[in-house]
Protein backbone atom coordinates (compact mmCIF):
# COMPACT_ATOMS: atom_id res chain seq x y z
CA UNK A 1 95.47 112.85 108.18
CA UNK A 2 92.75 114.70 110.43
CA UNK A 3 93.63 115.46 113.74
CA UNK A 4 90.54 112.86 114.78
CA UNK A 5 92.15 110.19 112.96
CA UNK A 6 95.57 110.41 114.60
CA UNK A 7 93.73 110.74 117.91
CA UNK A 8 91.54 107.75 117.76
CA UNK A 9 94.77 105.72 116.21
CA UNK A 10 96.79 106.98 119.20
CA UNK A 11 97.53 103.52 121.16
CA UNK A 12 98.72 101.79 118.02
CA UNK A 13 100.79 104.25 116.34
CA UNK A 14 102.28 105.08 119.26
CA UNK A 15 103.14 101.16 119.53
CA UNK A 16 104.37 101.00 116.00
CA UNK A 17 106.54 104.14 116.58
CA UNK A 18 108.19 102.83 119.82
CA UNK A 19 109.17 99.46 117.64
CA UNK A 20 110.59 101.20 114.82
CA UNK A 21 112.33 103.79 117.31
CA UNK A 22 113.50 101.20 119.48
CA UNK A 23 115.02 98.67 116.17
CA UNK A 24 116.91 102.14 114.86
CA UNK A 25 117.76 102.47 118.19
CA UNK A 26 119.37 98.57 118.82
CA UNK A 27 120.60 98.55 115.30
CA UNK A 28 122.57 101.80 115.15
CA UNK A 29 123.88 102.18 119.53
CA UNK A 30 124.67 99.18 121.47
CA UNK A 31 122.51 100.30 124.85
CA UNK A 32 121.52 98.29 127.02
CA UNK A 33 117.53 97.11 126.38
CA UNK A 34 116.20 99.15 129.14
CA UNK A 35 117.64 101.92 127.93
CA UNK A 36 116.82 101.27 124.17
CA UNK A 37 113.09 100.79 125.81
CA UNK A 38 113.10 103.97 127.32
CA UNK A 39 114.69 106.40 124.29
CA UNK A 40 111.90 104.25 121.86
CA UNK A 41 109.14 105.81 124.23
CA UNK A 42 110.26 108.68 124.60
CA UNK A 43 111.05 109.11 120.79
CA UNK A 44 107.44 107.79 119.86
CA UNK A 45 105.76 110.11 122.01
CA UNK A 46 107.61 113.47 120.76
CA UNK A 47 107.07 111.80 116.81
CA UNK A 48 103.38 111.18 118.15
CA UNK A 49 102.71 114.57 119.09
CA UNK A 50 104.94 116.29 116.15
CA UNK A 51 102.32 114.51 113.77
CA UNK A 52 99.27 115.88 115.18
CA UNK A 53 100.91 118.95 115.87
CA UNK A 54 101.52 119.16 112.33
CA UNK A 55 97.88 118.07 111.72
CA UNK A 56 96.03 120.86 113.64
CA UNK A 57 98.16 123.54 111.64
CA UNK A 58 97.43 122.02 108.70
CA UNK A 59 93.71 121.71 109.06
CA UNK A 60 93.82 125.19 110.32
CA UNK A 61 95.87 126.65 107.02
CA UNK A 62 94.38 124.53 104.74
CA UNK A 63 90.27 124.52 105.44
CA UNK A 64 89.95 126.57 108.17
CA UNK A 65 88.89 123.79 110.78
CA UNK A 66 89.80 123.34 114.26
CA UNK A 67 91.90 119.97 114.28
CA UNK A 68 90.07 118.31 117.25
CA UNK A 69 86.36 119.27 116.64
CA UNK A 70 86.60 120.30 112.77
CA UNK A 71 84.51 123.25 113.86
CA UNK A 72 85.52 126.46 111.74
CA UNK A 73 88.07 128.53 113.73
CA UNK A 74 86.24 131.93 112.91
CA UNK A 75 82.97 131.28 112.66
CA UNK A 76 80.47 133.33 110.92
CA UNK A 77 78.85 136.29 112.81
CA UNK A 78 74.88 136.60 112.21
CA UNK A 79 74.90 140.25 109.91
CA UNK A 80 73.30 143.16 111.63
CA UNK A 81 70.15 144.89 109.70
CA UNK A 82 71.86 148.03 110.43
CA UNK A 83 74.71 147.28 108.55
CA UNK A 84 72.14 146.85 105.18
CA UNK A 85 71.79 150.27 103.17
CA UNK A 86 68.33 151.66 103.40
């Protein structure tokens, strides 16, 4: 997934990630729920920013983009007419 993508789906993946961190969470420790609440947060937001973590490098190994403004990363230089041979 581009790094746009994960940006602009940011609110509700990070929603959907702090309900499925905070039912492993209840199911597996019996916390209380402000607790549970807090760990699901916390757990969403490092999983949030793993993902487009992993994005950027990926875009960046794969086609050479920058994740956030898909920009190449080492753009071309103009060529010099000194370096043709005359």
């Amino acid at each position: 997934m581009h790094g746009n993508a994960l940006i602009a789906l940011g609110c509700p993946l990070k929603l959907m990630l702090t309900v499925i961190w905070g039912w492993l969470f209840h199911h597996f420790f019996a916390f209380h729920m402000v607790i549970i609440l807090i760990l699901a947060v916390g757990a969403a937001e490092v999983t949030y920013l793993l993902l487009v973590l992993i994005s950027g490098y990926l875009n960046a190994v794969l086609y050479g983009q920058d994740a956030l403004v898909g920009q190449p990363i080492y753009p071309e230089t103009p060529s010099s007419k000194n370096d043709s041979p005359s």
